[in-house]
C-alpha atoms as a PDB file:
ATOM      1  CA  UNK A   1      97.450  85.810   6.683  1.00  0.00           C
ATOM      2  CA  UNK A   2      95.108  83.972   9.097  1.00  0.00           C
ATOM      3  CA  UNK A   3      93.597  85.908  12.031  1.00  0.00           C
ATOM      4  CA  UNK A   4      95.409  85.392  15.419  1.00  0.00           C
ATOM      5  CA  UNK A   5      94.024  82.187  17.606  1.00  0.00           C
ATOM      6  CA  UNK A   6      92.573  84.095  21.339  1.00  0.00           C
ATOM      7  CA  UNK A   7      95.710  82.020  22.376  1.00  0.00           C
ATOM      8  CA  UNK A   8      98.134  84.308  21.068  1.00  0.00           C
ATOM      9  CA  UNK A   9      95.745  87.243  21.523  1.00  0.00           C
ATOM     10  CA  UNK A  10      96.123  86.397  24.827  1.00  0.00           C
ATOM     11  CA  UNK A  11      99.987  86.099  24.820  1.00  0.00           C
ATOM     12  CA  UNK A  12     100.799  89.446  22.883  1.00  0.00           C
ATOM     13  CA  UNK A  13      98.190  90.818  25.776  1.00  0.00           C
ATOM     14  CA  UNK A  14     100.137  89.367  28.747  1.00  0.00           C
ATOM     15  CA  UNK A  15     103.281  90.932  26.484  1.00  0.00           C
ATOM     16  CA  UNK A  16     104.761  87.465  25.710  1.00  0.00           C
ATOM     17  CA  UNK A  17     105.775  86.736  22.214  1.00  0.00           C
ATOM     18  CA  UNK A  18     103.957  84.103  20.264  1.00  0.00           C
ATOM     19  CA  UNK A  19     105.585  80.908  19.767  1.00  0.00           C
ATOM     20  CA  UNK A  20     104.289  77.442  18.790  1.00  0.00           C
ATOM     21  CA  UNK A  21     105.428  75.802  22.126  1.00  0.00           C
ATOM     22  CA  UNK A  22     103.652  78.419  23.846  1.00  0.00           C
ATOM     23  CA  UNK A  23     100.652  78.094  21.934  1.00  0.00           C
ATOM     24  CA  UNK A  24     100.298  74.313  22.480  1.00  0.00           C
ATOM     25  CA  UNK A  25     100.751  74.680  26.266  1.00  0.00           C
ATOM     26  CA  UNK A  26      97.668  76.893  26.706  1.00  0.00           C
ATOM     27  CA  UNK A  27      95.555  74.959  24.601  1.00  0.00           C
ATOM     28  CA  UNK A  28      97.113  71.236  26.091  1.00  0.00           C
ATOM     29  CA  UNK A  29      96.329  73.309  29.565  1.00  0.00           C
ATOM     30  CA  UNK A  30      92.646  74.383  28.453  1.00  0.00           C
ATOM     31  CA  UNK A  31      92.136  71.275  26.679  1.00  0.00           C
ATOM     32  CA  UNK A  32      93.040  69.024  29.962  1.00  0.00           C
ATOM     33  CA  UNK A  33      91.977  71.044  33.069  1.00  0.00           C
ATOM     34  CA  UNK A  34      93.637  70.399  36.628  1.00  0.00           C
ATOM     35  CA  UNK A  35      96.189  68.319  34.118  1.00  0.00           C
ATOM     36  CA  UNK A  36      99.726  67.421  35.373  1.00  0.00           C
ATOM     37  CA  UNK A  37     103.106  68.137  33.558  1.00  0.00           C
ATOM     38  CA  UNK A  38     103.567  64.791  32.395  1.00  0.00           C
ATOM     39  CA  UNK A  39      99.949  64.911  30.881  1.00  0.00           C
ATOM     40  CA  UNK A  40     100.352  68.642  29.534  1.00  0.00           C
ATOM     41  CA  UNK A  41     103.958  67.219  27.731  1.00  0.00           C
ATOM     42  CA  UNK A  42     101.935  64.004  26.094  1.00  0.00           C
ATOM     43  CA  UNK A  43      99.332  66.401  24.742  1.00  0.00           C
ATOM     44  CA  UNK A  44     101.815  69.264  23.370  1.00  0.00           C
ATOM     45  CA  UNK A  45     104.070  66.547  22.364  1.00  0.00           C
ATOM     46  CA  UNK A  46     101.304  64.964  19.921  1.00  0.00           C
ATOM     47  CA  UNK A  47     101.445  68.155  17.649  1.00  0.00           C
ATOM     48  CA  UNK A  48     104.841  69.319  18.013  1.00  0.00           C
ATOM     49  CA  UNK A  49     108.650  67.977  18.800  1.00  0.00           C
ATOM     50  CA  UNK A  50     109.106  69.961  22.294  1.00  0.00           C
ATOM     51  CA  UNK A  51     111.838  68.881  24.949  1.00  0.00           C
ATOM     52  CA  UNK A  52     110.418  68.409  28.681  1.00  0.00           C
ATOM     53  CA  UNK A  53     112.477  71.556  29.714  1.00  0.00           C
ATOM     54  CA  UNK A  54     110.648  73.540  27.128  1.00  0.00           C
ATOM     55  CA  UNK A  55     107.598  72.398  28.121  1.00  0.00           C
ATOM     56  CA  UNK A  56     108.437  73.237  32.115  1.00  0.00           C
ATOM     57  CA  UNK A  57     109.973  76.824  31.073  1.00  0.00           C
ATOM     58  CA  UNK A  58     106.762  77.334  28.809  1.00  0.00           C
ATOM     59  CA  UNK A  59     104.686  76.790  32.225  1.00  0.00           C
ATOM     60  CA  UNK A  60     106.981  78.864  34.310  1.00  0.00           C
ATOM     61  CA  UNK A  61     106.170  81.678  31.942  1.00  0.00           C
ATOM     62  CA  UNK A  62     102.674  81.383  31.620  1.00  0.00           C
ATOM     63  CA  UNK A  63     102.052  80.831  35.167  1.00  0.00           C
ATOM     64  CA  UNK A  64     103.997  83.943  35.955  1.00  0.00           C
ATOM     65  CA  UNK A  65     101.930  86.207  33.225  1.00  0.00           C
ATOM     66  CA  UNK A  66      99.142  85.309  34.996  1.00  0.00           C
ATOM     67  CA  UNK A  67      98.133  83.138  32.027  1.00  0.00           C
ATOM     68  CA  UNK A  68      97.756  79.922  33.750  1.00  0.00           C
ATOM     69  CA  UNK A  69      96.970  78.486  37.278  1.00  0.00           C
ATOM     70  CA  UNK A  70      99.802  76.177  39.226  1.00  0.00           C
ATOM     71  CA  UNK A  71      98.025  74.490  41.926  1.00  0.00           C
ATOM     72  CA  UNK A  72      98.831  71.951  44.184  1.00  0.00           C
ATOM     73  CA  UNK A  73      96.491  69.945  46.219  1.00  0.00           C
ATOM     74  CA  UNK A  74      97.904  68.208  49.417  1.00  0.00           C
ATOM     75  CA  UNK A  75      99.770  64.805  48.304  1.00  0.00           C
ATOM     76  CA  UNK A  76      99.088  65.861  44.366  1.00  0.00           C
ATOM     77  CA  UNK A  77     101.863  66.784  41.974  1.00  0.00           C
ATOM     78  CA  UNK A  78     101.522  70.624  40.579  1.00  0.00           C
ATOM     79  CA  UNK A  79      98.399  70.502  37.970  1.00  0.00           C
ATOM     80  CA  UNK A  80      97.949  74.016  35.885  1.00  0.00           C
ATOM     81  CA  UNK A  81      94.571  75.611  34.766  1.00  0.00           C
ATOM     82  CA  UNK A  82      93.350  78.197  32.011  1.00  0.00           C
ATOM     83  CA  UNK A  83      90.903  79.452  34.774  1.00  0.00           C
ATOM     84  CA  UNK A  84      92.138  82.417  36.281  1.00  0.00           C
ATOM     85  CA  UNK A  85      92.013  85.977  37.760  1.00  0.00           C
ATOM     86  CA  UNK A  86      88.261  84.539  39.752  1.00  0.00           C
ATOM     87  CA  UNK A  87      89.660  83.318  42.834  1.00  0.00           C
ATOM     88  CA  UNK A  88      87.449  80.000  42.421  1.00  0.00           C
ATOM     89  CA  UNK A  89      88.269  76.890  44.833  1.00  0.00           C
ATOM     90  CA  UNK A  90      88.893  73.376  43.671  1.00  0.00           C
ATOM     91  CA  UNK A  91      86.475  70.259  44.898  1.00  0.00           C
ATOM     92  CA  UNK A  92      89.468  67.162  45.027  1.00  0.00           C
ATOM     93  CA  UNK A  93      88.640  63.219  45.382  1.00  0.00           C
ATOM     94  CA  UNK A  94      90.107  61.574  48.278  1.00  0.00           C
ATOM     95  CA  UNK A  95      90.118  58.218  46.594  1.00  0.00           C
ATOM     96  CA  UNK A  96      90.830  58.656  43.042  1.00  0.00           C
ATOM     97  CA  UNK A  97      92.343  62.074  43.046  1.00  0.00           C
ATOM     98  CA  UNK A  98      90.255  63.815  40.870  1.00  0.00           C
ATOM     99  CA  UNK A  99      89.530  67.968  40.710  1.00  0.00           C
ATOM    100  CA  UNK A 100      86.720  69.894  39.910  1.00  0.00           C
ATOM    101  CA  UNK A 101      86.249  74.077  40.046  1.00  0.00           C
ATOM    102  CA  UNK A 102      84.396  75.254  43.014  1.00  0.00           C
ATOM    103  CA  UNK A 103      82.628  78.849  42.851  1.00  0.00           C
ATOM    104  CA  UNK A 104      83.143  81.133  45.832  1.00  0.00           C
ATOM    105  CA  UNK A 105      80.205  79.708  48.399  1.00  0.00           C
ATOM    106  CA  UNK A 106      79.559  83.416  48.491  1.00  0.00           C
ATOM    107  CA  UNK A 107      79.602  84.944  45.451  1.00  0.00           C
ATOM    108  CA  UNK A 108      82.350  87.805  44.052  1.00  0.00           C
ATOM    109  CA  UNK A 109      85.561  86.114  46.232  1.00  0.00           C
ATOM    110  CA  UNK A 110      84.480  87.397  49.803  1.00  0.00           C
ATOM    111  CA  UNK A 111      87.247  85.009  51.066  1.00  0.00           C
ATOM    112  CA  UNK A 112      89.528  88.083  50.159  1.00  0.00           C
ATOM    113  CA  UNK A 113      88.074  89.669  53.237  1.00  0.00           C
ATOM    114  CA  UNK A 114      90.074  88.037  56.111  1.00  0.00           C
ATOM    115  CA  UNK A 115      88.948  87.916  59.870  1.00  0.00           C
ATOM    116  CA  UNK A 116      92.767  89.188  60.675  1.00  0.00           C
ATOM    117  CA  UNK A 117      94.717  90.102  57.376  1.00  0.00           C
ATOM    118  CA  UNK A 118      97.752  90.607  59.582  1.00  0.00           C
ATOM    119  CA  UNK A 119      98.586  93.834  57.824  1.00  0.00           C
ATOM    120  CA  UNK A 120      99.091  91.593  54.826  1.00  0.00           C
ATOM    121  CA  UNK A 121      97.497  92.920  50.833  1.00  0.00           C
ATOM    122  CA  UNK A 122      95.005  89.655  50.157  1.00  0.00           C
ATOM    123  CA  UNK A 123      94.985  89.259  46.654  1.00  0.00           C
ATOM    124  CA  UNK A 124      94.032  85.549  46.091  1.00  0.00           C
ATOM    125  CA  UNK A 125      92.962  82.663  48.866  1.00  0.00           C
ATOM    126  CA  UNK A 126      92.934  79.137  48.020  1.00  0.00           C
ATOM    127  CA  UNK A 127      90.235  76.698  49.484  1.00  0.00           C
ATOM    128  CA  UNK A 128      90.069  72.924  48.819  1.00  0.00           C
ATOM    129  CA  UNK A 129      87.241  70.996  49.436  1.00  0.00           C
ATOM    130  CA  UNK A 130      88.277  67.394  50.071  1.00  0.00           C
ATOM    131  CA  UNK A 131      85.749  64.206  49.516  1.00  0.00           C
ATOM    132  CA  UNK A 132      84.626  61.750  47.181  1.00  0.00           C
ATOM    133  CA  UNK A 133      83.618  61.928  44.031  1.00  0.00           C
ATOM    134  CA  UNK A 134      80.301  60.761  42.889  1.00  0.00           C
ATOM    135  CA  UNK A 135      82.083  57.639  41.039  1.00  0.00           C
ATOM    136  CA  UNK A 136      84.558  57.102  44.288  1.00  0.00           C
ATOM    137  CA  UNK A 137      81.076  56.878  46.831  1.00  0.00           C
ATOM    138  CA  UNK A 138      79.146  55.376  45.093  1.00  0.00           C
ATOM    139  CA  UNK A 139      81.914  52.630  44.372  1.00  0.00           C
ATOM    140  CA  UNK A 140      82.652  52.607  48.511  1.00  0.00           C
ATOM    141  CA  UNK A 141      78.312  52.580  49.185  1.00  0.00           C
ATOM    142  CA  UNK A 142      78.909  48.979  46.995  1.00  0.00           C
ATOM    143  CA  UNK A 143      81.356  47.475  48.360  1.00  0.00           C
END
């Protein structure tokens, strides 16, 4: 018997049962970071016979084990990410559309520490950075 993959180490630890949709959805996910649905289907799709519903459910499930990410930049469909549970921020091109990871500009997530938490139990924040990238300015600096 082969040893389990950390994929469905990490499923039987977020108490999930191990299936091969499942499994290709977190590594299509941490394969393609920031990736959309449509992206994340093509990729799981290339390995394995999966319908788009199974694909969306898979997500649902993941996202709400705390497995994956769901984010959803301004004007962006939803992308999903293997990176979480660090309260990072995203960098996202204005132009082309295009998202990096951002570290806390502090350190250990002090935007957890509102100015006014309203009473409210801050467990995550979400910052976007919006710009160019490097290949988007330097494309507008030439033209």
């Amino acid at each position: 018997m082969a040893a389990p993959t950390d994929f469905e180490q990490r499923l039987r630890g977020a108490a999930l049962r191990v299936t091969r949709p499942r499994v290709a959805v977190l590594s299509a996910v941490h394969e393609n970071p920031h990736a959309d649905t449509d992206t994340i289907i093509q990729s799981v799709r290339a390995d394995l016979d999966v319908s788009h519903q199974a694909v969306y459910d898979v997500l649902r499930a993941l996202t709400t084990a705390g497995l994956l990410r769901r984010i959803q930049p301004t004007g962006s469909v939803a992308r999903y990410e293997g990176r979480v549970g660090d309260n990072h921020h995203h960098v996202v091109c204005r132009s082309c559309g295009a998202i990096e990871d951002v570290d806390c500009a502090h350190g250990s997530a002090p935007c957890l520490t509102a100015s006014d938490d309203r009473g409210y139990a801050i467990d995550e924040a979400e910052v976007v950075y919006w710009g160019l990238c490097p290949a988007c300015s330097t494309t507008s600096r030439t033209l």
